[in-house]
Protein backbone atom coordinates (compact mmCIF):
# COMPACT_ATOMS: atom_id res chain seq x y z
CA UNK A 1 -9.66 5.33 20.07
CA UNK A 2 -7.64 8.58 21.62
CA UNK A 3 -4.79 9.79 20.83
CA UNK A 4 -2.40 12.38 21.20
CA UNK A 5 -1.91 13.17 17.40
CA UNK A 6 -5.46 12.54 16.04
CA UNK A 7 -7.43 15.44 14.57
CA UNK A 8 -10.63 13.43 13.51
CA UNK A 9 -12.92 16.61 13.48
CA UNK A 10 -11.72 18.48 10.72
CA UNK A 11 -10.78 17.95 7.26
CA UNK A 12 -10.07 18.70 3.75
CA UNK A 13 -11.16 16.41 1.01
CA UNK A 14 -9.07 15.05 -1.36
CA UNK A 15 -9.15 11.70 -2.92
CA UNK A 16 -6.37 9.60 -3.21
CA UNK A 17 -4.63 7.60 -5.83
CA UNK A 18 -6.79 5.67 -8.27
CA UNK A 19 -5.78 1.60 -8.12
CA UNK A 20 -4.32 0.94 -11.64
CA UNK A 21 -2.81 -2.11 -13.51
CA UNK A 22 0.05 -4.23 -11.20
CA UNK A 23 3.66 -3.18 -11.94
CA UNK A 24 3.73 -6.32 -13.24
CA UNK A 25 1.44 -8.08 -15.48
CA UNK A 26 -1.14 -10.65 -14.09
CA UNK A 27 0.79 -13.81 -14.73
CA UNK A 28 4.23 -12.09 -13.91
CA UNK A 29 3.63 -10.56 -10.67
CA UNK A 30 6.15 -10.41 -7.82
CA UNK A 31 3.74 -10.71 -5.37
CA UNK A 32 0.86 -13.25 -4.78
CA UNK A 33 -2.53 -12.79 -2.07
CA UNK A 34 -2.38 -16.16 0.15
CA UNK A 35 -5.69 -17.13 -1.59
CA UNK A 36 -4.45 -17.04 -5.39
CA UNK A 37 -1.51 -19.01 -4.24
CA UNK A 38 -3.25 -21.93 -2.44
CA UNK A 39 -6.39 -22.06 -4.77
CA UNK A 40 -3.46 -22.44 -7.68
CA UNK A 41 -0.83 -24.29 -5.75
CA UNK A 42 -1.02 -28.35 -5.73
CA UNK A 43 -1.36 -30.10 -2.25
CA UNK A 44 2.00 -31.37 -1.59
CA UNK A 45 0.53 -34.81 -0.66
CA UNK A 46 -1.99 -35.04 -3.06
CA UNK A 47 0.01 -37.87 -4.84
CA UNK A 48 3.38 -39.67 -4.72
CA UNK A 49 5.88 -40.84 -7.90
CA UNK A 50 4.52 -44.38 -6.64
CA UNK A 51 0.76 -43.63 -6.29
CA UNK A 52 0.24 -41.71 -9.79
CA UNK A 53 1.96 -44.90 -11.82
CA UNK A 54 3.35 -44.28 -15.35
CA UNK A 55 0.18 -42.42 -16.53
CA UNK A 56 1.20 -39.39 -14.41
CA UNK A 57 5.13 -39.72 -14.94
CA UNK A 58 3.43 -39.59 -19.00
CA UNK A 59 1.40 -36.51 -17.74
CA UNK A 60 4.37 -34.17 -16.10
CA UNK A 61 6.78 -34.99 -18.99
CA UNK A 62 3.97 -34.03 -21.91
CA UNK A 63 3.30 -30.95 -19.71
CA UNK A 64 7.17 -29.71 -19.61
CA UNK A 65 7.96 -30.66 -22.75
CA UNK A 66 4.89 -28.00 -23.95
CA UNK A 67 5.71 -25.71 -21.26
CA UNK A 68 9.27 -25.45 -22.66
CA UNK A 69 7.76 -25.22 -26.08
CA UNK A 70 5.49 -22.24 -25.53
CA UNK A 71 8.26 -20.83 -23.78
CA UNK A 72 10.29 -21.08 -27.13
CA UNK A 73 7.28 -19.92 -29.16
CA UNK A 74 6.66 -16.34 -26.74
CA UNK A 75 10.10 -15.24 -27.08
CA UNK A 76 10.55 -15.89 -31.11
CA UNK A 77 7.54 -13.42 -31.07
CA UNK A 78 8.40 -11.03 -28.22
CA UNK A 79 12.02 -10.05 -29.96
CA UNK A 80 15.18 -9.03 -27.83
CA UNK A 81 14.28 -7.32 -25.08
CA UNK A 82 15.64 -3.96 -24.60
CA UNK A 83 14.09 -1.83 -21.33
CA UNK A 84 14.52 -2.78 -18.21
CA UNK A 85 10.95 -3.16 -17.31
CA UNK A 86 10.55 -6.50 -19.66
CA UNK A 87 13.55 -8.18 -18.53
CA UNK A 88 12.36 -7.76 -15.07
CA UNK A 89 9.21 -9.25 -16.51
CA UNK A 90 10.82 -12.62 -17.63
CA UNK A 91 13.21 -12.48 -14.67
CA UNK A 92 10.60 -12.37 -12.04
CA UNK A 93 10.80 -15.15 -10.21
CA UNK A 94 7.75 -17.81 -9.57
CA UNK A 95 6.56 -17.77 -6.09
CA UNK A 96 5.73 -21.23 -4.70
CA UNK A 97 3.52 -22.42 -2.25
CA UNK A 98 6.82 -22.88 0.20
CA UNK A 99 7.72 -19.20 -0.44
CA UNK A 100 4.54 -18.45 1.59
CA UNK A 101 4.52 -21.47 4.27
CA UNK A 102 3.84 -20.34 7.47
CA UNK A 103 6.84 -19.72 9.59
CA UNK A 104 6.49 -20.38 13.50
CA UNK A 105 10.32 -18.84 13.44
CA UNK A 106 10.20 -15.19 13.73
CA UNK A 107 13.76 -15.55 13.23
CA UNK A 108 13.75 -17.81 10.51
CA UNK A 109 11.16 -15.17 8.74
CA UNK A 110 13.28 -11.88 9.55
CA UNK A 111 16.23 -14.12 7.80
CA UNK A 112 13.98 -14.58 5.08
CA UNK A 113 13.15 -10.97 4.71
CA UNK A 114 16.63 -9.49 5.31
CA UNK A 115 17.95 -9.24 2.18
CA UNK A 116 14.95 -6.79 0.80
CA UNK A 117 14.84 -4.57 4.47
CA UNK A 118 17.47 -1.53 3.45
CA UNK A 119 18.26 1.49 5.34
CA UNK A 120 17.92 4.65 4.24
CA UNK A 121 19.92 8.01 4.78
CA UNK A 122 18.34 10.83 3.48
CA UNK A 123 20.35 14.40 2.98
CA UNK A 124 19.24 17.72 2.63
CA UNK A 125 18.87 21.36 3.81
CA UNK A 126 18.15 20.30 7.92
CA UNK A 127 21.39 17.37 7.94
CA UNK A 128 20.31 13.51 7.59
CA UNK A 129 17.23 11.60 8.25
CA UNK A 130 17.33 8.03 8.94
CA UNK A 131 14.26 5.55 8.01
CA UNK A 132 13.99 2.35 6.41
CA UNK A 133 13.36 0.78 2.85
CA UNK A 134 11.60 -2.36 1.24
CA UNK A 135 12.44 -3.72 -1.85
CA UNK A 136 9.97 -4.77 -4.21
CA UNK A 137 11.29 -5.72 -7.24
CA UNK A 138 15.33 -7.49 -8.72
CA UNK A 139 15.47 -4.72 -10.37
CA UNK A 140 16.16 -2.36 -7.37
CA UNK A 141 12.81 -0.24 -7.10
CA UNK A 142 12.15 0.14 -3.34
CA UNK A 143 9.18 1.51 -1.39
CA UNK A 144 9.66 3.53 1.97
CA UNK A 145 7.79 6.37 3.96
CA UNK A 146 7.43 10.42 2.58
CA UNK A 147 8.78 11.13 5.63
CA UNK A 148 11.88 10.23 5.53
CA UNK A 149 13.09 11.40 2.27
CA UNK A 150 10.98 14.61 2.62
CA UNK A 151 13.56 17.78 1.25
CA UNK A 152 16.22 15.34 0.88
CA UNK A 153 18.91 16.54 -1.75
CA UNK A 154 20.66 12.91 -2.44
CA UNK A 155 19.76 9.03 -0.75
CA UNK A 156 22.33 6.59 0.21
CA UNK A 157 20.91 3.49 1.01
CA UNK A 158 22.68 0.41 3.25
CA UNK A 159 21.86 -3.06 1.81
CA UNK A 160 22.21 -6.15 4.47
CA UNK A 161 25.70 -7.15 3.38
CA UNK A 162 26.97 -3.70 4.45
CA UNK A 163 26.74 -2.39 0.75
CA UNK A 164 26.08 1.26 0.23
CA UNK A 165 24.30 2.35 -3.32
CA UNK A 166 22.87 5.84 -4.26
CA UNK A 167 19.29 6.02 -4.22
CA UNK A 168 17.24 8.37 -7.15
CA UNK A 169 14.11 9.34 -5.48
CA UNK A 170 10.99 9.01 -8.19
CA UNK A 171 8.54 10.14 -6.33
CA UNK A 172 6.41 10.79 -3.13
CA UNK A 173 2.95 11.37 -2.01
CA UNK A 174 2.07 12.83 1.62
CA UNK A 175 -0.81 11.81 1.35
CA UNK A 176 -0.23 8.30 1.70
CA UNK A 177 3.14 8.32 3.36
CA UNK A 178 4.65 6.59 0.68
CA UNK A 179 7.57 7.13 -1.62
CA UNK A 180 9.46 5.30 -4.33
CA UNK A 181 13.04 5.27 -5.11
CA UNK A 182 15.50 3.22 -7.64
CA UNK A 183 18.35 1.87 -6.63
CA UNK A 184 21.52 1.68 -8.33
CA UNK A 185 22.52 -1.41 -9.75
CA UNK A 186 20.73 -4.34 -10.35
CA UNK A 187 19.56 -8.49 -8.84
CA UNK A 188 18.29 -7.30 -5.54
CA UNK A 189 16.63 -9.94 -3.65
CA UNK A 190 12.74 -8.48 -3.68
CA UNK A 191 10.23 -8.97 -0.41
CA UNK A 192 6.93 -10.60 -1.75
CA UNK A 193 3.97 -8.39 -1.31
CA UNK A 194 1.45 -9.59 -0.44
CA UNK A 195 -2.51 -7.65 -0.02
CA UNK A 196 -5.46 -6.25 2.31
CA UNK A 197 -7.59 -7.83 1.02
CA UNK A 198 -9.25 -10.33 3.81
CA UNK A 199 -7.10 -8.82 6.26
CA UNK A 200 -8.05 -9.70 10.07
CA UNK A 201 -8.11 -7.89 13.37
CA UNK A 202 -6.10 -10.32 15.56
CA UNK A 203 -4.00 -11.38 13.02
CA UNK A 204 0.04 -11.23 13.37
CA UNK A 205 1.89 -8.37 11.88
CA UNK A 206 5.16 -8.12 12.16
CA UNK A 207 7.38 -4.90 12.03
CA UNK A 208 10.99 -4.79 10.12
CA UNK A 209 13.00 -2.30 9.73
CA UNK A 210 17.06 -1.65 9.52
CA UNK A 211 17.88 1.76 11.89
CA UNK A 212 21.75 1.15 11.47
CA UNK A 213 21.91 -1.00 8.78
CA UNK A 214 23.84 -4.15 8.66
CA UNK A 215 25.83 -2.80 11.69
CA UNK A 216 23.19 -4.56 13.90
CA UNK A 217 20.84 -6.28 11.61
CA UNK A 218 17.46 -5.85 11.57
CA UNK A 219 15.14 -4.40 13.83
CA UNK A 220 11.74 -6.48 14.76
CA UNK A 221 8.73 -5.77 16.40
CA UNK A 222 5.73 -8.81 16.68
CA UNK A 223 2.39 -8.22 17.20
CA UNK A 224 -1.40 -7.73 15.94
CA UNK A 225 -3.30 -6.15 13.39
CA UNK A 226 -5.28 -4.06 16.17
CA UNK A 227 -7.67 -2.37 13.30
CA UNK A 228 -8.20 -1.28 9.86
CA UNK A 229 -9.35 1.75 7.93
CA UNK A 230 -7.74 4.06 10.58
CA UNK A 231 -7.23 7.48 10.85
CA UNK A 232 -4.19 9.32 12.28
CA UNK A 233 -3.03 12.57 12.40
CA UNK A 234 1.07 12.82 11.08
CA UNK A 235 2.50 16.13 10.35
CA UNK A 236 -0.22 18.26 10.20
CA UNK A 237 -1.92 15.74 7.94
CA UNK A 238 -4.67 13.07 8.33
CA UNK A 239 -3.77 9.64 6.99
CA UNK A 240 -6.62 7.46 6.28
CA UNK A 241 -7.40 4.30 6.09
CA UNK A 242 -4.24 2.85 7.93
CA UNK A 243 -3.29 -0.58 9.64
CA UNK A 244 -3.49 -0.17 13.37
CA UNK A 245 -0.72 -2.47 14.77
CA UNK A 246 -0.31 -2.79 18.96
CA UNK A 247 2.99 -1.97 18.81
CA UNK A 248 4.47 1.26 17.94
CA UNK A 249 7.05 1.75 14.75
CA UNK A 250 10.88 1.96 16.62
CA UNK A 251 12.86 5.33 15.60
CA UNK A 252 14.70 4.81 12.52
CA UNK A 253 11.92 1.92 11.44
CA UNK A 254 9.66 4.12 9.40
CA UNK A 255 9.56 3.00 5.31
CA UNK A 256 10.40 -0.18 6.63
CA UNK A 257 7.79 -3.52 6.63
CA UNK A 258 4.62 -4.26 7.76
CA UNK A 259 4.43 -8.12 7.20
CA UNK A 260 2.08 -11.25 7.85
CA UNK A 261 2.54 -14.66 9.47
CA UNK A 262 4.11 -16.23 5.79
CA UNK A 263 6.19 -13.64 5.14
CA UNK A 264 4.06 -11.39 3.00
CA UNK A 265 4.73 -7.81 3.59
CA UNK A 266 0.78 -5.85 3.89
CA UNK A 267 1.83 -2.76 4.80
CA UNK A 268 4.68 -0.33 4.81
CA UNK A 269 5.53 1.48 8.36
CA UNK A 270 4.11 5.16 8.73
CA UNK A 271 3.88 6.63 11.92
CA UNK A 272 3.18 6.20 15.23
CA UNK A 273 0.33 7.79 17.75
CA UNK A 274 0.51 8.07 21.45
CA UNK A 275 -2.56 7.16 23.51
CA UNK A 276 -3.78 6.32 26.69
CA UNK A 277 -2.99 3.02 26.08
CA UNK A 278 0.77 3.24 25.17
CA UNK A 279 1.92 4.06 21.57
CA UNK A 280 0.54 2.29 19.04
CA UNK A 281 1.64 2.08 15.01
CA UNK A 282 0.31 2.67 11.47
CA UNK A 283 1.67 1.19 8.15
CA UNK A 284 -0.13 2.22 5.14
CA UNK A 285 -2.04 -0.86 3.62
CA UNK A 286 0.33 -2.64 0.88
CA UNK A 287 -2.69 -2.21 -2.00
CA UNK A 288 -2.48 1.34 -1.73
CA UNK A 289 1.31 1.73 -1.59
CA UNK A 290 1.83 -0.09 -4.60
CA UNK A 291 -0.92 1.74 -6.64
CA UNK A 292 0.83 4.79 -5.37
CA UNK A 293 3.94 3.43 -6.84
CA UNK A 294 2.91 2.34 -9.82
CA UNK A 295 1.60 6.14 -10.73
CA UNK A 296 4.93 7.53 -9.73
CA UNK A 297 6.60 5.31 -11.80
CA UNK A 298 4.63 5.76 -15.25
CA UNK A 299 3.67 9.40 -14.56
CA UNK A 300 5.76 10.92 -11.69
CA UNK A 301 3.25 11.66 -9.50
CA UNK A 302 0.12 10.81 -8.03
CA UNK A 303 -3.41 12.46 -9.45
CA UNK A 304 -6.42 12.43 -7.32
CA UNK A 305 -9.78 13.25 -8.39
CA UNK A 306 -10.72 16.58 -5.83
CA UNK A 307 -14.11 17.33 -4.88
CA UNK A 308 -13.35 20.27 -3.20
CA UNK A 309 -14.94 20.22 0.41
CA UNK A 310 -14.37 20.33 3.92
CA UNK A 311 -16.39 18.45 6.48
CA UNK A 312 -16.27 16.26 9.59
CA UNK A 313 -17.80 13.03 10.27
CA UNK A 314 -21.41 12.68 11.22
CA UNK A 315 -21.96 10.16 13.84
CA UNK A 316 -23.65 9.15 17.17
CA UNK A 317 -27.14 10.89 18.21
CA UNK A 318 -26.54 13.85 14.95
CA UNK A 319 -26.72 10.52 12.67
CA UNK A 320 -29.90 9.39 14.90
CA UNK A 321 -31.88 12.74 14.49
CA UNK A 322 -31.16 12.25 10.42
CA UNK A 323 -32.22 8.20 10.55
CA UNK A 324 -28.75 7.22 8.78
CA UNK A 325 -26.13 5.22 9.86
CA UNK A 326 -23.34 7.97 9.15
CA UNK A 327 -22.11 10.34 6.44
CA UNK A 328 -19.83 13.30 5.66
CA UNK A 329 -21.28 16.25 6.92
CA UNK A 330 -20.27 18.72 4.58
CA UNK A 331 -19.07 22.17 6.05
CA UNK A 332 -17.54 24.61 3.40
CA UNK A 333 -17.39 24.45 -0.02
CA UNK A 334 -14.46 25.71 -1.97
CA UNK A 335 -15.09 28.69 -4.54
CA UNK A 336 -14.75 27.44 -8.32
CA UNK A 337 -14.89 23.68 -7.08
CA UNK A 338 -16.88 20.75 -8.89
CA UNK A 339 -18.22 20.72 -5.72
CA UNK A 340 -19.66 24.40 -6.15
CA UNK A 341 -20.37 23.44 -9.89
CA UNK A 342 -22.51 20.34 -8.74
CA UNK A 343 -24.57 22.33 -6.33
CA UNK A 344 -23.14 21.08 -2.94
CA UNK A 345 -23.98 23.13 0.48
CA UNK A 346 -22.37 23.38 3.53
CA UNK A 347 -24.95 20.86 5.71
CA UNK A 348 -25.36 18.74 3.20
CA UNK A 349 -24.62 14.74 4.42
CA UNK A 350 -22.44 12.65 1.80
CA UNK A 351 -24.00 9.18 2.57
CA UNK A 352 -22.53 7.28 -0.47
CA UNK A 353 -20.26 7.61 -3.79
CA UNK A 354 -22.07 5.68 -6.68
CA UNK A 355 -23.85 3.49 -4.33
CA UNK A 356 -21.31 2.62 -1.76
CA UNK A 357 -21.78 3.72 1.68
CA UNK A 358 -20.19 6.44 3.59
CA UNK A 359 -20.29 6.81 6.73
CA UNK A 360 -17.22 9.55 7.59
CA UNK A 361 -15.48 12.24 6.21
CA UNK A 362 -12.39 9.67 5.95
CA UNK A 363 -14.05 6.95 4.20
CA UNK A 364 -15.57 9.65 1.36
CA UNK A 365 -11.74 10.16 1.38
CA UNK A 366 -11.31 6.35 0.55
CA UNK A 367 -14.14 6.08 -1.57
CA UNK A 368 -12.88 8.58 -3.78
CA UNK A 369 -9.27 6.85 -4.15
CA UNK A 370 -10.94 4.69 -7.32
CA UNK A 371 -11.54 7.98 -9.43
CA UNK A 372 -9.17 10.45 -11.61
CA UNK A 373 -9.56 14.29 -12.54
CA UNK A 374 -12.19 14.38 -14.99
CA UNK A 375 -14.31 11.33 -13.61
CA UNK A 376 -18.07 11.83 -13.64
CA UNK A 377 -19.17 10.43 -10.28
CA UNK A 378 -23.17 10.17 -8.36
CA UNK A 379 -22.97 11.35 -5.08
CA UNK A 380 -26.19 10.39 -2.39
CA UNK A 381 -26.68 13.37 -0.26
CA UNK A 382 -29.53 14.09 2.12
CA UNK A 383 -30.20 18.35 2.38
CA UNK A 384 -33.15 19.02 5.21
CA UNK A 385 -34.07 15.51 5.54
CA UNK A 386 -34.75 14.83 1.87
CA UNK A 387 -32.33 12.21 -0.41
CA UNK A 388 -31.20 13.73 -3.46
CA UNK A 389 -28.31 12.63 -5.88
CA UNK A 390 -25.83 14.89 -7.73
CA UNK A 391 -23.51 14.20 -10.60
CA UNK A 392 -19.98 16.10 -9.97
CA UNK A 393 -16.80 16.42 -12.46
CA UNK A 394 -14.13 15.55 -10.29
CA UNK A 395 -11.23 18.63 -10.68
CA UNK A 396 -7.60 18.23 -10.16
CA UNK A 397 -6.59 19.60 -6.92
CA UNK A 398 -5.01 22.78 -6.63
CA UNK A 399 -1.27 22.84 -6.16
């Protein structure tokens, strides 16, 4: 793929956000993956009041009347509940099959999703910015991109009915293109998130954002998922492992929703790149931003284990002459770095973290994402055709 923005020769290492627990707990979650939902979701026609007789009618009545009862029994234990984080746990709503129905209606979808699409005006230093927001939880927490609250001094944010609410910004990572801010107030009607995981090339993906507001309504781009575990250059940075959609992300759009056929939102809007082709857009995968969020949240800010390289991507006939697949060619080595400490060279090829394949600079990138300061981790390297392994003490990267 070529385009204008991409720098895919050089970079610096630095491993992203680790995944940690859900915002939510299992059971409570705001979001469910397709899968879960129909694996755990009855078949509508599976049986009618008539076909079950009175032995089923006896079967849904026993089950309420315990369901009520444990209900009764968990909050006689939990106590009154006094932060904001465990009301939004019994508040969160239960998300049934219908939630996630397919919807041949782009229009009846974008309806759907309105009410958790925001815009956002961002203030500082250089005037106002203008992006987009998506709400993720009732209790106002909303994701959007870096870039568009980036220096800002105060957030004012523009709900569908025309609303306006201050915005405190929590947090933001570069890195990822992702920030986090909390909205004043309170009942906001969250999007469903949705996941990656088993994500398809071909698939729809649908773009939503709100440039003006509720002066227009929202703004809607369909397409594909073009490609995964992308690469693109934004701002003098290199964001990896992005959703490649065919159409590009509208000015004013960015922060704004990356979401699937049901209504599931996989992605939030990042960037755009300019090829031969046409321009083309990037949403950072959904998993990511809402591991990303959930560090912001409990520690106000994102720690990545570093390694402390730079390197490019070994590929084509240079990946021939060393009879493997691909790797991270390793080109400089920072002074004081665990990668110094663990007795990394510059020409040394990265081909896997603790047995997992890598084939490129940007997926050593990814594969360190699972991994904190401090983590003990086995890198395979091959130095003048031989296979070695080395242990390294992932640092915190320098400020």
């Amino acid at each position: 793929m070529a385009a204008g923005n991409l720098n895919p020769m050089e970079f610096e290492e630095d491993g992203e956000e680790r995944p940690v627990a859900p915002l939510l707990p299992q059971d409570d979650r705001l979001w469910r993956h397709p899968s879960e939902v129909a694996g755990a979701a009855p078949d509508s026609h599976a049986w009618r009041w008539g076909s079950g007789g009175p032995h089923m009618m006896t079967v849904v009545a026993l089950t309420a009347c315990i369901s009520v009862l444990l209900s009764l029994g968990v909050l006689a234990v939990v106590g009154p509940l006094r932060t904001r984080i465990a009301v939004e746990r019994v508040a969160a709503p239960v998300m049934a099959d219908a939630d996630l129905a397919p919807l041949n209606d782009v229009a009846a979808l974008t309806d759907r999703m309105r009410p958790a699409i925001t815009q956002v005006i961002a203030t500082g230093a250089s005037g106002e910015r203008w992006g987009s927001g998506v709400i993720f939880r009732s209790d106002g927490m909303m994701l959007t991109a870096h870039r568009v609250v980036a220096g800002a001094d105060s957030l004012r944010v523009v709900l569908h009915d025309g609303r306006e609410v201050e915005g405190k910004l929590l947090g933001s990572d570069p890195d990822t293109e992702i920030a986090l801010v909390d909205l004043q107030g309170g009942d906001y009607r969250p999007a469903l998130l949705g996941s990656t995981v088993g994500l398809k090339v071909g698939q729809p993906a649908i773009t939503i954002g709100s440039p003006t507001g509720a002066a227009t309504g929202p703004l809607v781009r369909v397409g594909v998922v073009s490609a995964v575990g992308q690469q693109v250059g934004a701002d003098g940075r290199n964001l990896v492992d992005m959703i490649q959609t065919d159409g590009g992300v509208d000015p004013g759009c960015a922060g704004g929703a990356l979401v699937d056929a049901r209504g599931a939102v996989i992605g939030i809007a990042a960037t755009n790149a300019t090829t031969e082709a046409g321009v083309i857009g990037f949403a950072t995968p959904i998993d990511v931003a809402r591991a990303v969020a959930a560090q912001l949240m409990n520690e106000g800010r994102v720690s990545r284990g570093w390694l402390g390289i730079e390197g490019d991507s070994l590929a084509g006939e240079a990946a021939s002459a060393a009879h493997v697949r691909g790797g991270a060619v390793v080109k400089n080595v920072k002074s004081g770095s665990p990668a110094e400490s663990a007795g990394l060279v510059p020409s040394d090829i990265i081909t896997a973290v603790e047995g997992q394949p890598v084939i490129s600079m940007p997926q050593l990138m990814v594969r360190l994402r699972s991994y904190r300061p401090g983590d003990t981790v086995s890198l395979s390297v091959l130095r003048d055709g031989l296979a070695r392994t080395l242990k390294v003490r992932l640092g915190q990267r320098p400020a």
